[in-house]
Protein backbone atom coordinates (compact mmCIF):
# COMPACT_ATOMS: atom_id res chain seq x y z
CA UNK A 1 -7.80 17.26 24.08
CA UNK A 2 -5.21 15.22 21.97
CA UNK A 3 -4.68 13.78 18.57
CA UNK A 4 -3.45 9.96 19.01
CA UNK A 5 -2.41 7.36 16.55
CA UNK A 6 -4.86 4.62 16.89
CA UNK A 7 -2.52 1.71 16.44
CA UNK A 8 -0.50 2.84 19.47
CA UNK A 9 -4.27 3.29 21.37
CA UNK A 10 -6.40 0.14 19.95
CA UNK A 11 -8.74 0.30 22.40
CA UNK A 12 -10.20 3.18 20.78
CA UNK A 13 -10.80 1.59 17.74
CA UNK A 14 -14.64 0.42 18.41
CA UNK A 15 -15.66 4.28 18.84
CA UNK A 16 -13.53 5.14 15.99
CA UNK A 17 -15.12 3.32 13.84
CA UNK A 18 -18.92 4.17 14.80
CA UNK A 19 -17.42 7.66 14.35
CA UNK A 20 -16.64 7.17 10.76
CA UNK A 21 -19.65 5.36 9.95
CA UNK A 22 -21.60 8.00 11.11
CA UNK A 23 -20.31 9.74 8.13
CA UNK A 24 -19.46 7.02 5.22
CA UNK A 25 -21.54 3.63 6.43
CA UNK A 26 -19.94 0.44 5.16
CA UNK A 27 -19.56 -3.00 7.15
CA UNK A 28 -18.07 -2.61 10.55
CA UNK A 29 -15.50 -5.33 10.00
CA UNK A 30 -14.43 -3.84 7.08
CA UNK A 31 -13.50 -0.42 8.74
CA UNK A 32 -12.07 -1.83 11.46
CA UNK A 33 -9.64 -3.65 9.11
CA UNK A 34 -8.43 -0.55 7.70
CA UNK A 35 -8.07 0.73 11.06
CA UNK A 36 -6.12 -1.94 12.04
CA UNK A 37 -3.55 -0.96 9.25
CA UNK A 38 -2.46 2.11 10.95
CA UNK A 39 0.94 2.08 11.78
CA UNK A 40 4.28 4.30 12.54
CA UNK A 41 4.81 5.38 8.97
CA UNK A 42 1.56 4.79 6.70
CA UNK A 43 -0.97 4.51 6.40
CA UNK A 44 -1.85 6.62 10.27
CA UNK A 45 -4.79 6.95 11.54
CA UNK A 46 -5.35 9.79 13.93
CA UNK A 47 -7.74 10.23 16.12
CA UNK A 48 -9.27 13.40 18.28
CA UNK A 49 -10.04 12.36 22.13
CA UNK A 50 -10.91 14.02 25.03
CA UNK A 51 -11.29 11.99 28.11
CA UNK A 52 -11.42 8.92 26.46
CA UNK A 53 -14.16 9.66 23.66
CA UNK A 54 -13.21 10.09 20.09
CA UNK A 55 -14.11 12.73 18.84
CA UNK A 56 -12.70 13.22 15.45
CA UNK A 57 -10.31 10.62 12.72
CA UNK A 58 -8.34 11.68 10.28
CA UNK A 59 -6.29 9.29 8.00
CA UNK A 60 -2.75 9.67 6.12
CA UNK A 61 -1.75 7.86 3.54
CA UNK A 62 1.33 7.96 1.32
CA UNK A 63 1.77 8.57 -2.51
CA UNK A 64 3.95 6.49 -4.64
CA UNK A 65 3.99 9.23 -7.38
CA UNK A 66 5.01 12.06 -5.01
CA UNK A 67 7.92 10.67 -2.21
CA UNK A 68 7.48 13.79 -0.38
CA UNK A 69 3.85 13.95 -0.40
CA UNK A 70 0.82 12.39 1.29
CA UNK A 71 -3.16 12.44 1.16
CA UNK A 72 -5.03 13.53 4.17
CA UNK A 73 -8.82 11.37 4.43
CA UNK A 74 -11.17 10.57 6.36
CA UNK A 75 -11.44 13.58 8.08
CA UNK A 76 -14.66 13.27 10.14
CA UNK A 77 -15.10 15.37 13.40
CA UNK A 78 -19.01 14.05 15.53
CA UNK A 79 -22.15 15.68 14.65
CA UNK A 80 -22.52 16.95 18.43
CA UNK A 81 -18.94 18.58 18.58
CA UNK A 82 -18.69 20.25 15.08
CA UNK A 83 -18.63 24.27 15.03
CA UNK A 84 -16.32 24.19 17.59
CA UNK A 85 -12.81 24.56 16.12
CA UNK A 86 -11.92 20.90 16.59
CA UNK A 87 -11.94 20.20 12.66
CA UNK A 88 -9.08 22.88 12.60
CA UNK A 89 -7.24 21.72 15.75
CA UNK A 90 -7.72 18.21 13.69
CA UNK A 91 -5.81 19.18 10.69
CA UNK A 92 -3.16 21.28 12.37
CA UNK A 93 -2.23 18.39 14.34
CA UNK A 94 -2.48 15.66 11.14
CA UNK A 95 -0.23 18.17 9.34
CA UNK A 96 2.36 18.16 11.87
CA UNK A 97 2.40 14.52 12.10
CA UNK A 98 3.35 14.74 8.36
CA UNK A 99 5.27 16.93 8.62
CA UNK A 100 7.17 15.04 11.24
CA UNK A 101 7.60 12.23 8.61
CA UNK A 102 9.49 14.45 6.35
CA UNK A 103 6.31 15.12 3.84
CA UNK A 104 6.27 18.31 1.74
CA UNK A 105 2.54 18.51 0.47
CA UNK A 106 -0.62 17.67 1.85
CA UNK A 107 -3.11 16.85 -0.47
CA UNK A 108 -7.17 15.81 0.73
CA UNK A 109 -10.34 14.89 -1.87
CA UNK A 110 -13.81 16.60 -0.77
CA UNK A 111 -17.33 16.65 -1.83
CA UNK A 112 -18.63 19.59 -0.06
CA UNK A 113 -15.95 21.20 2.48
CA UNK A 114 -14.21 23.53 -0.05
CA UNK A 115 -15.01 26.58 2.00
CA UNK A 116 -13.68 24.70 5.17
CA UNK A 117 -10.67 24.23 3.67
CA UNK A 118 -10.29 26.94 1.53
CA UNK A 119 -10.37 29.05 5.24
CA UNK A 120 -7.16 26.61 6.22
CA UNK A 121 -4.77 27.48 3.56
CA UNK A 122 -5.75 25.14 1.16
CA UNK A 123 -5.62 26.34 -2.60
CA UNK A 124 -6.26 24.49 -6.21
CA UNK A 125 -3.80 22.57 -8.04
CA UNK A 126 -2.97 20.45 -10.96
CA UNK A 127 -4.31 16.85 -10.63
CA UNK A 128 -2.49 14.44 -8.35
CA UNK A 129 -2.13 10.47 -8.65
CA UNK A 130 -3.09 8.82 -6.02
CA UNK A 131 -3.02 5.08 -7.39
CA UNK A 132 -2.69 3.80 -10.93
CA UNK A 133 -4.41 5.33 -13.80
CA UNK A 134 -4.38 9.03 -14.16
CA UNK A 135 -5.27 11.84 -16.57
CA UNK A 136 -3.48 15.02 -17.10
CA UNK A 137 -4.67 18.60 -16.47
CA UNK A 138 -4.66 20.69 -19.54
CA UNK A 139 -2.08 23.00 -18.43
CA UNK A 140 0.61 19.92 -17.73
CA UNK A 141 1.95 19.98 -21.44
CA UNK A 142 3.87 17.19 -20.26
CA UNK A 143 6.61 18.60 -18.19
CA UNK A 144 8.19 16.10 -16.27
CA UNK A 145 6.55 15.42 -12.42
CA UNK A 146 6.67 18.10 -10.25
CA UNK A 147 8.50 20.04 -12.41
CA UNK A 148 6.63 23.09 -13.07
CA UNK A 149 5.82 25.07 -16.90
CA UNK A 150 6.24 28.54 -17.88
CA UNK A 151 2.95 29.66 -16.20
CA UNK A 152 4.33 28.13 -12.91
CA UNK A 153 1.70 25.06 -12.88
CA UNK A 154 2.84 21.89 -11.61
CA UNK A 155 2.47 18.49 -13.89
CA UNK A 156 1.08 15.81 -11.26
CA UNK A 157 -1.24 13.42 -12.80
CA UNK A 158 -4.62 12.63 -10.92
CA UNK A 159 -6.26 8.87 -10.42
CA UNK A 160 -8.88 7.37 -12.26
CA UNK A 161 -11.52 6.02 -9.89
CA UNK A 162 -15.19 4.11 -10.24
CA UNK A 163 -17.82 6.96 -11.02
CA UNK A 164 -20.45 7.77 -8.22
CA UNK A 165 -22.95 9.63 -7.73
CA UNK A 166 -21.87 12.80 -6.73
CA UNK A 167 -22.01 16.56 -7.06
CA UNK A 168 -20.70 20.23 -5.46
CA UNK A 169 -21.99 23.73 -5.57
CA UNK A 170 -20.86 26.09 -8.35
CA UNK A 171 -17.59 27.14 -7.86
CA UNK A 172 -17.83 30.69 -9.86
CA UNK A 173 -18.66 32.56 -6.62
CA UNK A 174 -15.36 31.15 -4.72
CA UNK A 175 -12.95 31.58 -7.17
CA UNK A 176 -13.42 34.34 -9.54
CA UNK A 177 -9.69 34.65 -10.14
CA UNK A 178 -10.08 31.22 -11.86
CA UNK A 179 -9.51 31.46 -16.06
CA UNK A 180 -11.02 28.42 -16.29
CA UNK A 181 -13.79 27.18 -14.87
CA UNK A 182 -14.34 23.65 -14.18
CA UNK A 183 -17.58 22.38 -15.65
CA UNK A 184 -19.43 20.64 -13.12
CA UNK A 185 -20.60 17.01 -13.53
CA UNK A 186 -22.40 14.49 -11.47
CA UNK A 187 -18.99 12.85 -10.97
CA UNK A 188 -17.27 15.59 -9.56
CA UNK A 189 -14.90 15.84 -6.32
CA UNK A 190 -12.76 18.99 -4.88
CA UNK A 191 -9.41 17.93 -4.50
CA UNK A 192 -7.42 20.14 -2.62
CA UNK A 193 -3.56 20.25 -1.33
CA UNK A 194 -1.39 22.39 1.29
CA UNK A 195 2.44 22.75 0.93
CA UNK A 196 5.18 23.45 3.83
CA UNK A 197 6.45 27.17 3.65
CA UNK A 198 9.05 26.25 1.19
CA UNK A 199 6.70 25.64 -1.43
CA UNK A 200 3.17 27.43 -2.66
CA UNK A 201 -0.09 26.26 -1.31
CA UNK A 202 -2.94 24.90 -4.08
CA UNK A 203 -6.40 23.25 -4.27
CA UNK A 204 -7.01 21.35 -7.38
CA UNK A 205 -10.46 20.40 -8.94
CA UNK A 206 -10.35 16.76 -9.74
CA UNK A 207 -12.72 14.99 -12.28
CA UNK A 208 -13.59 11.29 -11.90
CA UNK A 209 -13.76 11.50 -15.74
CA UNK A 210 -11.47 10.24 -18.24
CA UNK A 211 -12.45 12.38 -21.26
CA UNK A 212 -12.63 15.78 -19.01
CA UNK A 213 -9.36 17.97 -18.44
CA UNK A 214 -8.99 20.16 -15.35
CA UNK A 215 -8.61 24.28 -14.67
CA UNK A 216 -5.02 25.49 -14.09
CA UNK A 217 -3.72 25.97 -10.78
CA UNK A 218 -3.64 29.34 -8.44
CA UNK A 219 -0.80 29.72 -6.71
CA UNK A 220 -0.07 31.79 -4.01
CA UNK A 221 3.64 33.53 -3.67
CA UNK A 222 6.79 31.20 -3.56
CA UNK A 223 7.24 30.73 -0.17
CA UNK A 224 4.08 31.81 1.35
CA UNK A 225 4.07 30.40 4.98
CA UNK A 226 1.54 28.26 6.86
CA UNK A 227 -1.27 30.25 8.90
């Protein structure tokens, strides 16, 4: 069992991207474009394979607001192999491949794996850009970037993106500690983030709405190690 970049292995590609179709269907020439971007520093895409089958992608991706951070995506482990322990072995070995490239903070978008992740180290956060267009959470009383404000919650501003379709379970139950609760919309996505020991680990609630502000951020302890 190994975690490859695909560039480096392009022979893999064709499974790879059956793999991820399996879980977000779009044209096959399409995927295998972005596939085909993969390189040393990034975009990389990973993949899981044991004796030649892939069993599992993941995707990182840099982000021009944060030098010392990158998003984790695509993260898609096969039907027949989940429940297993590969989706952890999966992101233990795309965080070291960050890590590697000198990133800080690890930050992923869900729909429906909060608990997954949440089990991980993965805690909320203040909203992150990602492209262009952001919003600000309504703790970020504009403080500059990554600087954080007298209750310790970092300012990093989260991407505007197309509305879809979406929704998540009530998040009362997972995160009572929480002063304030996100309201949950159709348009909704769990955005969560993991730091390096030097800094504290998050999740962040991220709404694909313009006119909606986000919850504050739970920290854990300045320098909390990885698990």
């Amino acid at each position: 069992m190994e975690v490859l970049e695909i560039h480096r292995y392009p022979q893999l590609m064709d499974q790879c991207c059956d793999l991820i179709n399996m879980e977000w269907p779009r044209s096959k020439t399409a995927r295998l474009r972005r596939l085909e971007m993969s390189c040393d520093s990034f975009p990389t895409c990973l993949v899981l394979v044991c004796s030649n089958e892939v069993l599992g992608h993941s995707k990182l991706s840099s982000l021009p607001s944060l030098p010392l951070g990158c998003l984790i995506e695509s993260v898609v482990v096969h039907p027949e192999h989940r429940g297993k322990g590969l989706g952890k072995f999966l992101m233990t070995k795309s965080e070291d491949h960050a890590r590697r490239q000198g990133m800080e903070t690890l930050y992923l978008y869900t729909k429906d794996k909060q608990g997954f992740y949440s089990k991980i180290g993965y805690t909320e956060c203040e909203p992150v850009q990602i492209y262009g267009q952001h919003v600000l959470g309504q703790n970020s009383k504009n403080v500059p970037l990554n600087e954080t404000d007298a209750k310790g919650n970092i300012n990093v501003p989260a991407q505007v993106v197309s509305p879809t379709a979406l929704s998540v379970p009530p998040v009362s139950n997972m995160y009572p500690q929480t002063k304030t609760l996100i309201q949950l919309f159709s348009q909704t996505f769990l955005a969560m983030t993991r730091y390096s020991e030097h800094l504290p680990l998050q999740i962040q609630y991220h709404l694909h709405h313009t006119s909606t502000e986000l919850p504050g951020a739970i920290h854990r302890p300045q320098g909390a190690s990885l698990q």
